[in-house]
Structures are given as C-alpha cells and as structure tokens.
Protein backbone atom coordinates (compact mmCIF):
# COMPACT_ATOMS: atom_id res chain seq x y z
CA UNK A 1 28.03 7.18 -2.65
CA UNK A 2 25.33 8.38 -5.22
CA UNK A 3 22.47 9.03 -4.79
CA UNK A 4 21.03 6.23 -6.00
CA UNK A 5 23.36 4.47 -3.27
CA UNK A 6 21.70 6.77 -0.26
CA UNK A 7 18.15 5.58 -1.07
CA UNK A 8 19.17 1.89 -1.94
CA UNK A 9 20.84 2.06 1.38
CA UNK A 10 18.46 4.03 3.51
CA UNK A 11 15.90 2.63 5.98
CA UNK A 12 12.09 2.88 4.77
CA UNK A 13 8.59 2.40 5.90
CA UNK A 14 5.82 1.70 3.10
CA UNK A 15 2.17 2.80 3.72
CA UNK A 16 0.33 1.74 0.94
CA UNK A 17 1.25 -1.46 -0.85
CA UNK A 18 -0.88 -4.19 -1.45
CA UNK A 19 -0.31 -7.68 -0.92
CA UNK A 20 -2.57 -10.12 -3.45
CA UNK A 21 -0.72 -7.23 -5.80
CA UNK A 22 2.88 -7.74 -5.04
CA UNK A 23 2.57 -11.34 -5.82
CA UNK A 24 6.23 -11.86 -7.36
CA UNK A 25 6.23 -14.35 -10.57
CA UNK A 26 7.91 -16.94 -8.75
CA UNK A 27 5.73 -16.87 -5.76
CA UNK A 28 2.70 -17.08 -8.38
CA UNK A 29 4.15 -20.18 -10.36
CA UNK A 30 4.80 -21.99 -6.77
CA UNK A 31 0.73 -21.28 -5.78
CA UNK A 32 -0.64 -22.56 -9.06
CA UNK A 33 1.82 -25.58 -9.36
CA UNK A 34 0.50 -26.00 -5.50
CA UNK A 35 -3.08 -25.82 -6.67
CA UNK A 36 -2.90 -27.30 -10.12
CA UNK A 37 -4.26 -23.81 -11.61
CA UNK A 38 -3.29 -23.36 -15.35
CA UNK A 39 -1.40 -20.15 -15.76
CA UNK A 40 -0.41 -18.28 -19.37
CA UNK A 41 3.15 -19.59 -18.66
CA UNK A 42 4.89 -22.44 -16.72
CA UNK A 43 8.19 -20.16 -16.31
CA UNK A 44 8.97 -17.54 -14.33
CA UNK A 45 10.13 -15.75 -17.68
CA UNK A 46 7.18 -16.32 -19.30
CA UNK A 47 4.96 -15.02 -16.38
CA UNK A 48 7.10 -11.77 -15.65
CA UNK A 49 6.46 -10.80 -19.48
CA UNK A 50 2.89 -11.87 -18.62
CA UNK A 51 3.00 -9.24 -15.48
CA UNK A 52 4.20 -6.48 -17.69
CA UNK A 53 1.21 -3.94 -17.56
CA UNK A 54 -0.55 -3.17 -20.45
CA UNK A 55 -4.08 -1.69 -19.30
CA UNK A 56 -6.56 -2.03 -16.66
CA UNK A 57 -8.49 -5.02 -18.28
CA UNK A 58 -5.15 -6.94 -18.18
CA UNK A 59 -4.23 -6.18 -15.02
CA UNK A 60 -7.66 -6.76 -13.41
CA UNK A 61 -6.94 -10.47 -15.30
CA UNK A 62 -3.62 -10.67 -13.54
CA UNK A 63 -4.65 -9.64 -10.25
CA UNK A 64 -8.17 -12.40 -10.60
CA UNK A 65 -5.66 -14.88 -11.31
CA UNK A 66 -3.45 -14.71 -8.22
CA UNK A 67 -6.75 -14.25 -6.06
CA UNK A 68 -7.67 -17.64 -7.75
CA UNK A 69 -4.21 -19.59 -6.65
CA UNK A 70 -4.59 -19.02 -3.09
CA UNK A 71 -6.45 -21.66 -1.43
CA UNK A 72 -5.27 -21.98 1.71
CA UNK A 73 -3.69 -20.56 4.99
CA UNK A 74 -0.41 -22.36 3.90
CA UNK A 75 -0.92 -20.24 0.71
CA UNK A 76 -1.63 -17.17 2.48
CA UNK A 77 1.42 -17.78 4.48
CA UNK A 78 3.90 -18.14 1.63
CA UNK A 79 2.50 -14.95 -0.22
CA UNK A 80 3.11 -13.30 3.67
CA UNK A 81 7.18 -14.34 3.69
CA UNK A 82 7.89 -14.13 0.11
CA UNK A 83 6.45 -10.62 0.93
CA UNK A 84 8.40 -9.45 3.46
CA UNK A 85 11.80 -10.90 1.93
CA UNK A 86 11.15 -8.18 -1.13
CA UNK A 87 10.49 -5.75 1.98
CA UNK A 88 13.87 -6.66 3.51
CA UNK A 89 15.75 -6.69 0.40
CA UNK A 90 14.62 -2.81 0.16
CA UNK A 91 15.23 -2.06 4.10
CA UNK A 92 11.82 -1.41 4.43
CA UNK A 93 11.85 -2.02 8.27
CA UNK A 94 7.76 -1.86 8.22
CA UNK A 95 5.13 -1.92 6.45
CA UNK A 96 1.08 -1.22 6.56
CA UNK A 97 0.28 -3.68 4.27
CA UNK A 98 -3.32 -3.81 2.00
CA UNK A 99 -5.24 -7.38 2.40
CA UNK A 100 -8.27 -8.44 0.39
CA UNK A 101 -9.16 -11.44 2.49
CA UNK A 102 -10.80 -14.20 0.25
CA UNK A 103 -14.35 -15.17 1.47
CA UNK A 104 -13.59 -18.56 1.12
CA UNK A 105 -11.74 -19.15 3.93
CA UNK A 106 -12.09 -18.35 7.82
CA UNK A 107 -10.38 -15.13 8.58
CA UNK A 108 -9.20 -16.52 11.68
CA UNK A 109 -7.00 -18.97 9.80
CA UNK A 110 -6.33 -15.87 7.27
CA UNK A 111 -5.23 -13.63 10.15
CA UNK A 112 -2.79 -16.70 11.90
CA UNK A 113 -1.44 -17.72 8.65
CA UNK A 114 -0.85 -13.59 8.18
CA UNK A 115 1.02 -13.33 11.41
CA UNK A 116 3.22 -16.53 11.18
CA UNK A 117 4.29 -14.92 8.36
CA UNK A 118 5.16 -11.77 10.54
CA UNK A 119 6.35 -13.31 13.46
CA UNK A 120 8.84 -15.20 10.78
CA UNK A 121 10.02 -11.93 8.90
CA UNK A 122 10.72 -10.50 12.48
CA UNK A 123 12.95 -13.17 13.81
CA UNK A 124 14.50 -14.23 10.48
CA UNK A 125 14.89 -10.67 8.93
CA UNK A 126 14.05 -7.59 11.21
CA UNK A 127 10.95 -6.49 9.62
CA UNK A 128 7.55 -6.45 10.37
CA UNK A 129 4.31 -5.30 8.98
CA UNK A 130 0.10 -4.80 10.11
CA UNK A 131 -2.56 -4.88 8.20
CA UNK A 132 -5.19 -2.79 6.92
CA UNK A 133 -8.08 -5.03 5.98
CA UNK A 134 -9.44 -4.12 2.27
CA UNK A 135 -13.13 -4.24 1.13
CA UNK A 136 -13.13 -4.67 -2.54
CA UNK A 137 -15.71 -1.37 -3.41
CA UNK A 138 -17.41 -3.46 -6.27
CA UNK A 139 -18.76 -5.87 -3.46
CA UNK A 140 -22.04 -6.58 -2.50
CA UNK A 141 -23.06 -4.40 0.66
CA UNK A 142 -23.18 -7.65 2.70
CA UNK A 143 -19.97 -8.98 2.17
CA UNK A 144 -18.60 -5.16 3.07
CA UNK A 145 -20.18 -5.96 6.42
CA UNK A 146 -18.83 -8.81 6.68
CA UNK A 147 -15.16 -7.67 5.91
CA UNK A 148 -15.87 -5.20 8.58
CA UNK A 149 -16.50 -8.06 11.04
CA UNK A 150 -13.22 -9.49 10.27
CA UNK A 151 -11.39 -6.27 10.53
CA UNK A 152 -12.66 -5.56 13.70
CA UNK A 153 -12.00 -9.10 15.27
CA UNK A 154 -8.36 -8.72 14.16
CA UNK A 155 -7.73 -5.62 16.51
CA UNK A 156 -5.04 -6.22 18.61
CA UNK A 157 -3.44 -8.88 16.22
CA UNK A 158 -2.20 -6.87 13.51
CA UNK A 159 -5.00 -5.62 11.73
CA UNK A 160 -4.92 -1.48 12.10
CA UNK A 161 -7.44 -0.19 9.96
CA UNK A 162 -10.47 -0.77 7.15
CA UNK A 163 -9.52 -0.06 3.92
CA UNK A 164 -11.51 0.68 0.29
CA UNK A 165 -9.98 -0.17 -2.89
CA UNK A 166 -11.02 -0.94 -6.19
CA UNK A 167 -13.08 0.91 -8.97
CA UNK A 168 -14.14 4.20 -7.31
CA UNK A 169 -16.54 4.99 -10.10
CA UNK A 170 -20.06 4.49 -8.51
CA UNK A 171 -18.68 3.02 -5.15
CA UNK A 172 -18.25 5.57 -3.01
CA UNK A 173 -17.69 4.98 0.64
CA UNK A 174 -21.63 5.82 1.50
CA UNK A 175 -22.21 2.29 -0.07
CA UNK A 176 -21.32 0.45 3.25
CA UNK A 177 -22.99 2.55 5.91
CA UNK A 178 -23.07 -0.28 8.34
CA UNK A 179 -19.84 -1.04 7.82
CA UNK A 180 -18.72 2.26 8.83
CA UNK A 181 -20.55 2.15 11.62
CA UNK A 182 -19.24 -1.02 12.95
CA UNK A 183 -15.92 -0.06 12.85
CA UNK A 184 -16.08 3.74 14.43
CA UNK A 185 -18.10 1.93 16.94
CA UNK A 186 -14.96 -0.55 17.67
CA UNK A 187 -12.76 2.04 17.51
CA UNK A 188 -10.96 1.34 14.64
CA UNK A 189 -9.60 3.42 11.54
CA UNK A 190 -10.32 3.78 7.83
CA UNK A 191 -7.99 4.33 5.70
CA UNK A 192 -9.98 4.10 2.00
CA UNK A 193 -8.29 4.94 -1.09
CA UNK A 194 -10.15 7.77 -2.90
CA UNK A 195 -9.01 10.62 -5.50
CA UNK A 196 -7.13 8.14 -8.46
CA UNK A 197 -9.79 7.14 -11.10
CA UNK A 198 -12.47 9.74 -9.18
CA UNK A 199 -11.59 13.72 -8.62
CA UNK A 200 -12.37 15.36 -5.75
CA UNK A 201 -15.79 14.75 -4.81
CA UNK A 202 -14.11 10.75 -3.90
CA UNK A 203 -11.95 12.13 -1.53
CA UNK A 204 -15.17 14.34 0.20
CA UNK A 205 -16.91 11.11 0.48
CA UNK A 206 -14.32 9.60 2.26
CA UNK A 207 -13.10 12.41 4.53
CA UNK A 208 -17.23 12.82 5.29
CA UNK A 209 -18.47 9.12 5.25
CA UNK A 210 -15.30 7.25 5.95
CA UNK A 211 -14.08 9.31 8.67
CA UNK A 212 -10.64 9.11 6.71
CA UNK A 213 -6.81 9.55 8.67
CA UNK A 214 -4.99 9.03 5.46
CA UNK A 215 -5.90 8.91 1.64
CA UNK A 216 -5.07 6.12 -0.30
CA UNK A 217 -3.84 8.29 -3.78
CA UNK A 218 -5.57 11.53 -2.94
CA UNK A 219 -3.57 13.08 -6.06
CA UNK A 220 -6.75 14.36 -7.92
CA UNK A 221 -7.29 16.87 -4.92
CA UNK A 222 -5.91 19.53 -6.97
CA UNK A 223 -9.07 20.11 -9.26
CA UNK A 224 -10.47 21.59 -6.02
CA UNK A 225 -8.74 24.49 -4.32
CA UNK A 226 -11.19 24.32 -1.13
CA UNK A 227 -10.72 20.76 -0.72
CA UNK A 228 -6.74 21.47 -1.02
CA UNK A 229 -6.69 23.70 1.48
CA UNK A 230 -9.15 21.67 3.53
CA UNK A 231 -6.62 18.61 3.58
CA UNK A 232 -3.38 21.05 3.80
CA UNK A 233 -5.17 22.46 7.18
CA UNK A 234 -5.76 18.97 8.57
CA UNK A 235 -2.79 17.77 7.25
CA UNK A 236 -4.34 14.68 5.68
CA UNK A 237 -1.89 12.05 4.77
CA UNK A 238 -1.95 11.18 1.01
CA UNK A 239 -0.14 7.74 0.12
CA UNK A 240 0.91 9.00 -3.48
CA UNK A 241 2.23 6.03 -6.19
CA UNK A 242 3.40 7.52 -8.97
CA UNK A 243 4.48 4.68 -11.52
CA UNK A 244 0.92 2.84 -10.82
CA UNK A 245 -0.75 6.47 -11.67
CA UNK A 246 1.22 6.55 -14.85
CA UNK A 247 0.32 2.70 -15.58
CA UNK A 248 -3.52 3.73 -14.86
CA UNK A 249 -3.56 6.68 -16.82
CA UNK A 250 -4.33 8.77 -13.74
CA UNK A 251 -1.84 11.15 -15.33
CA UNK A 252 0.18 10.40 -18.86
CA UNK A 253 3.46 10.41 -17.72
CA UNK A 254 6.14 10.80 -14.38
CA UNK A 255 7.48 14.17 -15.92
CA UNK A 256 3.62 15.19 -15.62
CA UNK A 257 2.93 13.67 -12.13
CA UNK A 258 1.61 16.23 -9.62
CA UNK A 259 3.66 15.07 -7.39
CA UNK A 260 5.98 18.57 -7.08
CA UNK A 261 2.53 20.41 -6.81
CA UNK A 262 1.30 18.60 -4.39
CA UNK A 263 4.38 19.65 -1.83
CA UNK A 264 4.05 23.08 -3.03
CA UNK A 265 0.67 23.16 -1.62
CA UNK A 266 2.17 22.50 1.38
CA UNK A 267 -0.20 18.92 1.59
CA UNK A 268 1.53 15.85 3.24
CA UNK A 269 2.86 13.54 0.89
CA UNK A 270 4.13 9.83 1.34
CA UNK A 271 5.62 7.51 -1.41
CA UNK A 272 4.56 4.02 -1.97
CA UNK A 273 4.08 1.60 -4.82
CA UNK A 274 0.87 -0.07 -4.29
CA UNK A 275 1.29 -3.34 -6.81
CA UNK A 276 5.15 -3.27 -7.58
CA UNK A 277 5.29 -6.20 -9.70
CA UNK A 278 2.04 -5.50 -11.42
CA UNK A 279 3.96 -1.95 -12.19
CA UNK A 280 7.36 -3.04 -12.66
CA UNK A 281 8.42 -1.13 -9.94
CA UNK A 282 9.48 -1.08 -6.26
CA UNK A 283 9.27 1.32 -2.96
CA UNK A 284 13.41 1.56 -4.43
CA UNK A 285 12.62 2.52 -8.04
CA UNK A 286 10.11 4.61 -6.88
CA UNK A 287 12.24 7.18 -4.57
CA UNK A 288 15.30 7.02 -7.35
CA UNK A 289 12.48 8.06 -10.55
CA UNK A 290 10.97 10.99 -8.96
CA UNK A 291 13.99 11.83 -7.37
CA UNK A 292 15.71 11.85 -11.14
CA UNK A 293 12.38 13.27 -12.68
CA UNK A 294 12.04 16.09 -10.05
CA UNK A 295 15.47 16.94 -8.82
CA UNK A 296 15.14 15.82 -5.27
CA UNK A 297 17.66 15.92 -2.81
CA UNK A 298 18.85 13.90 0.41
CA UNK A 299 17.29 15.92 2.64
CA UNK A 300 13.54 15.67 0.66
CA UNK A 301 13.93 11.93 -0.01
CA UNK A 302 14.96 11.71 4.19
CA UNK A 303 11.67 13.78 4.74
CA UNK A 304 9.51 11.25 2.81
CA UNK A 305 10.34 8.41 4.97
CA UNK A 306 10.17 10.19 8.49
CA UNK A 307 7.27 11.75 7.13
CA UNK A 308 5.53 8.20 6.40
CA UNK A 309 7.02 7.14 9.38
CA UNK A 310 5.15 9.69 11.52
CA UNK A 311 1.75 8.51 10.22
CA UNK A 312 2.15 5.32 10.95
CA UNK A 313 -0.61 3.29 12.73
CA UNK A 314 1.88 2.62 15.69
CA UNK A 315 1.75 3.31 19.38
CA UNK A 316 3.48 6.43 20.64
CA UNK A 317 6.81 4.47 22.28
CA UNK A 318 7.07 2.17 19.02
CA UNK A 319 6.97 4.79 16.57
CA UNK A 320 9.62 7.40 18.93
CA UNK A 321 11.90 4.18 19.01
CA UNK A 322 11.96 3.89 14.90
CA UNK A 323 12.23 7.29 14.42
CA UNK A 324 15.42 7.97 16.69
CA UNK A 325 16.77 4.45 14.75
CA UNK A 326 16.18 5.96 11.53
CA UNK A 327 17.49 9.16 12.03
CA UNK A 328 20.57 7.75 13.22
CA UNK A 329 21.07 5.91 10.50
CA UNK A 330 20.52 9.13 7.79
CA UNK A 331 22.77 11.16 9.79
CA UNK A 332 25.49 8.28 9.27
CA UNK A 333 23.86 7.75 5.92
CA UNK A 334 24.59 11.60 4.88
CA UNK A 335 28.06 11.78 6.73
CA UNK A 336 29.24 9.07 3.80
CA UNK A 337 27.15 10.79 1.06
CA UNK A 338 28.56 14.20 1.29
C-alpha cells in the first residue's frame, strides 16, 4: 500500500467545503436542462473545461451561474445527493457543509429538501453531513438578518452554525451587528471565514465581533505574531485549503503555502477544499499534494483527520463513537501500510 493508497483508503471528515461550490459538471448540466438556463456548453466536457479556474472574475461567473439553476427544493435536493455521493466516494463519513440559501425560496422547504438529501446519503451510503448557514458578506445588512433568522430556526435540524463568506475586503463581521446578536442570543455558533483575501486584522474582527470557534482560512495570521500566539493559546481551529489559496492568489504556489509554518507554530490546522470542482481538486487530492509537497507522513495525515474530527460541531457521545471507529480503522489502515 502507498501512500497514496492509505489516504485514498482512510476515513475523513471535511469542515469547510461549500456546497453551491462543489456543484459537479454533470449535476450543473442536469439543473439548467431542468430549468431551461443557457449554459457556455451543453456537455459535460465542455462545462468541466468551462470549470477550469482561471481568476476570480471567472469563477465569481461560474459560481452566479449555478446559484441561477437552482430553482427549487427538488433542485436543492439533487445538488444535496449528488453531494454526498462525491463525499462517499472519498470516505468522508461527515461533513459540515457551507450553504448560501437563495432568498427566493422558503428556507423551510430549503432546510427539508437539505435533509432528505441527508437522511438519503445516510441510509443509502453511510454518510451524513450539517450545515453551517452562509451569509454572503457583500449583502445588504437586512438580508444578513434575515439569514440569521433562518439559521437560527434550523437548530436542531441540521443547521450548526452561521457562517461569513465572500469578499472580506470592506465586509467585516461588524457589518451585521444584529445578526450577531440574534444568534449568540439563540445559542448558536459562528463560524465566519476571515484571514484569505484580508490579513490579520479579518481574523480580529471575527474572533472580537463574531465570537468565532473556528476560522474559515485563517492562513494570513502569520503577518501578526500576537495574534499567532493569541489563536495558538486558544487553540483556534483554522480550516486551511490550500489548492483554492493557490487558485486565489492568497499565496503563488503549494511549494510556498504556509501550511508547514502554520504547524510549527504549534496553531491547529484542518484540511479541506472549499469549492473542489471550481479548484480541480478534492478533500483526496488535497491530503496526497501537501503530503508530496511537504513530506508528510501517516501519522501527520492520521492527525489531520482526528484533529478535524475533534472540532466537529457534534455532541459529546456522537463524536467519542466516530473517533474510536476511525481510529480503528487507521490502526488496521497502518498494520497493511507498514
């Protein structure tokens, strides 16, 4: 067994992965052949070469587009198990998974069409996932309020936590103060992202504003010692994506990532992929290329996934029952690799 073989094989939790971004090119031709949207190609050829990143612009396009072909619950649905099948195919057992909900449509029906989906990929294929619910930072304060509404009512039904993505620059967390007022008020988490296309002073906004548990990125904490030590004390998760860093220029290329820094500071460290197809990449490709670029072994790769598996938004009895499952299965897993 390689390597390669030993993460293919092993099991996996991902933390920070977004669905509206792992939209696969088939899945995308079936919702705009559903909803009679014109797309730049009618095959799923054509689309994947359409997919392959070539700057923000283009994938801010991409990303509209798919937004644009889901119409309905049945839509939301489909997106949910076509999902979870790329989850299985990777043993990713579970999965915190980033929704955008459109405004368009009731999040009740959202949230129902979400958890068929789940309650499907559980019976059918032995995975599961919950949600963190995603305000899109460009968004008009209202409409963050709103999203907050939603993410509350979904407590206790799979939705976890309040999330923050999209362009940092000029929409920091302090732009929805009611919003994060509603939701420490309910009782339930925020997990923003913060510290990709913004340095440091994005991840003090959300640590101070957001009331952050984990860091969506976090890898530009290094241009600020205090703030490194500050998140190595408190042992702040970062959910780090390397190839969508290198495809957003965060840093120029994997052999530059700060990845290996980032453990030597002694910070907590998970790996994820955020928009795999968007990034040509998967939870897979992304354990085997920094394990290639920076000389990891079994026993670092094992660490990442108990590691992610540790902060997971689960209860105490759920989370002791996966991690005795999984390290079963890397004990066996290490027995055949060495």
């Amino acid at each position: 067994m390689t390597l390669h073989d030993f993460i293919r094989a092993m099991p996996k939790v991902e933390l920070h992965v977004h669905l509206q971004g792992s939209t696969r090119p088939e899945t995308l031709l079936k919702l705009a052949q559903r909803n009679n949207i014109p797309l730049p190609s009618d095959t799923v050829e054509g689309i994947r070469e359409w997919y392959t990143f070539r700057d923000f612009p283009h994938f801010v396009e991409i990303y509209g587009i798919i937004c644009r072909c889901i119409q309905s619950p049945d839509d939301i649905e489909l997106l949910g198990r076509e999902f979870l099948e790329g989850q299985a195919a990777q043993n990713i057992r579970y999965t915190e998974l980033t929704y955008t909900p459109p405004r368009y449509l009731p999040f009740d029906e959202q949230l129902d069409a979400l958890n068929r989906a789940r309650a499907w990929g559980e019976t059918a294929l032995g995975v599961t996932m919950n949600y963190i619910v995603d305000i899109p930072r460009e968004c008009e304060v209202e409409v963050g309020n709103l999203i907050a509404d939603w993410a509350i009512s979904g407590m206790g039904k799979g939705v976890i936590a309040l999330g923050l993505g999209g362009p940092e620059v000029d929409n920091p967390p302090e732009k929805y103060p009611e919003a994060y007022a509603k939701i420490k008020a309910a009782g339930l988490i925020s997990i923003p992202h913060a510290g990709e296309t913004v340095g440091p002073e994005s991840i003090r906004s959300a640590l101070k504003f957001a009331d952050a548990v984990r860091l969506g990125h976090g890898v530009r904490c290094l241009e600020d010692p205090a703030l490194v030590e500050e998140l190595r004390q408190r042992q702040i998760p970062l959910e780090v994506c390397p190839t969508s860093n290198v495809c957003l220029k965060v840093v120029d290329t994997l052999e530059n990532h700060p990845l290996p820094r980032l453990l030597e500071a002694g910070l907590y460290v998970t790996l994820n992929s955020d928009d795999p197809p968007m990034f040509n990449t998967t939870l897979t490709e992304e354990y085997m290329r920094c394990a290639d670029t920076f000389g990891f072994d079994t026993a670092r790769i094992e660490q990442f996934v108990m590691d992610a598996l540790r902060v997971t938004i689960l209860p105490a009895d759920r989370k002791a029952q996966l991690a005795n499952a999984y390290q079963a299965e890397f004990a066996d897993l290490r027995t055949r690799y060495l």
